[in-house]
Protein backbone atom coordinates (compact mmCIF):
# COMPACT_ATOMS: atom_id res chain seq x y z
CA UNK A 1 88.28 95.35 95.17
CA UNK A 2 91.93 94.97 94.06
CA UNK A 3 93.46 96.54 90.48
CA UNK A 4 93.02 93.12 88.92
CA UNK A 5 89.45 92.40 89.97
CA UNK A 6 88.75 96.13 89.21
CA UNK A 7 90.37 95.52 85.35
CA UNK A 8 88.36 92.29 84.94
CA UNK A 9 85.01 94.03 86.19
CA UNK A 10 85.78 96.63 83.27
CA UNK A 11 86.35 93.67 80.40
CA UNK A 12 82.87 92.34 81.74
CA UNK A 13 81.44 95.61 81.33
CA UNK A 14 83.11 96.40 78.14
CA UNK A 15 81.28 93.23 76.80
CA UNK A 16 77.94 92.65 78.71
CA UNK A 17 77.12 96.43 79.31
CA UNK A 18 73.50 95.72 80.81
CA UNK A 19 75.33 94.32 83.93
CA UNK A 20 76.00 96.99 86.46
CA UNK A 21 79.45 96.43 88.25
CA UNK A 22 77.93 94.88 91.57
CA UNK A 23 76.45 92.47 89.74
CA UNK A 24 79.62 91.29 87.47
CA UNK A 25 81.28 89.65 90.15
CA UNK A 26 78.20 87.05 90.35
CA UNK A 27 78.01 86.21 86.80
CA UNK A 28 78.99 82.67 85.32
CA UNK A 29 77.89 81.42 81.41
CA UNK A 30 74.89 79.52 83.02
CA UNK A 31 73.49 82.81 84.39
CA UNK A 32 73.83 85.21 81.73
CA UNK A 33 71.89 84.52 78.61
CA UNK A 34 73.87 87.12 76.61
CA UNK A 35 77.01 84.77 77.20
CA UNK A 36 77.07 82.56 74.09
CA UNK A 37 79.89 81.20 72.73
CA UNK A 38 80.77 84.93 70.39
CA UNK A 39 80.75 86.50 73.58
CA UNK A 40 82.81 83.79 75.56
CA UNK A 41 85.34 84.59 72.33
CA UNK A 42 84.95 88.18 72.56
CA UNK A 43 85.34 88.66 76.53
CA UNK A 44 88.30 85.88 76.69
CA UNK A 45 89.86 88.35 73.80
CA UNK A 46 89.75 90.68 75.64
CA UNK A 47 91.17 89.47 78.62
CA UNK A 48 94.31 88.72 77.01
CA UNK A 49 94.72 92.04 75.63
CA UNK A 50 94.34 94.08 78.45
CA UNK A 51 96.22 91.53 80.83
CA UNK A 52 98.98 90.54 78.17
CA UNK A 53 98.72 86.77 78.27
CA UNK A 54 97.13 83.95 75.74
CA UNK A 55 94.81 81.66 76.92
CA UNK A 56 94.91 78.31 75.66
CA UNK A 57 92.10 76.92 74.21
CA UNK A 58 92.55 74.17 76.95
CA UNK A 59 92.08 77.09 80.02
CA UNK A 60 89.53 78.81 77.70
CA UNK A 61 86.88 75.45 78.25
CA UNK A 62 87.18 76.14 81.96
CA UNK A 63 86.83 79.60 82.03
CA UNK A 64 82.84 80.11 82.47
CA UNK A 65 82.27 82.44 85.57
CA UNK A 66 83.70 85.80 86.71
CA UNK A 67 85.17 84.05 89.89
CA UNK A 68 86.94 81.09 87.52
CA UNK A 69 88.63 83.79 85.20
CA UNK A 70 90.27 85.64 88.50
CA UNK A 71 91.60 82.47 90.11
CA UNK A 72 92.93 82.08 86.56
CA UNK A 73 93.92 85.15 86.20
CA UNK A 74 95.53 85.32 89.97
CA UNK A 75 97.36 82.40 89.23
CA UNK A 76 98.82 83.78 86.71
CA UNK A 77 99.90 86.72 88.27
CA UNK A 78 101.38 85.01 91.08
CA UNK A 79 103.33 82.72 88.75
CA UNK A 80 104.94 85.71 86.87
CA UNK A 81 105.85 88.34 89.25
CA UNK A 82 107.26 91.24 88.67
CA UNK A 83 110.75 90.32 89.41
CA UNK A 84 110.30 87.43 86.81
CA UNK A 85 109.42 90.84 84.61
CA UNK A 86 112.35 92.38 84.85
């Protein structure tokens, strides 16, 4: 598991703590009844806080599985490196 899969397993667990982390990477809005639409909010929240980015309420629609929110997030990453950072 990479550092960005590993920091998206912990914003999962920060807001669906009955999951353990093996299961996480399996999980998608259909699956998980505790995923409503204050916990979409809440995880998506954080998300952008611990990656520093804003999701737009246009991405946000899309984003309903672990394995949606890393290609997103992936993307992202590959789009800004880190010698656009600098």
């Amino acid at each position: 598991m990479d550092e960005l899969e590993s920091r998206l397993v912990n914003c999962f667990a920060t807001v669906f703590p009955e999951l353990a982390p093996p299961e996480i990477p399996s999980v998608s809005m259909g699956s998980l009844a505790s995923w409503d639409s204050l916990a979409g909010i809440t995880l998506l929240s954080l998300i952008e806080e611990e990656f520093g980015l804003s999701i737009s309420p246009d991405d946000a629609t899309d984003l309903v599985s672990f394995e949606l929110i890393l290609n997103y997030l992936q993307k992202d990453y590959l789009r800004l490196s880190p010698k656009d950072a600098e």
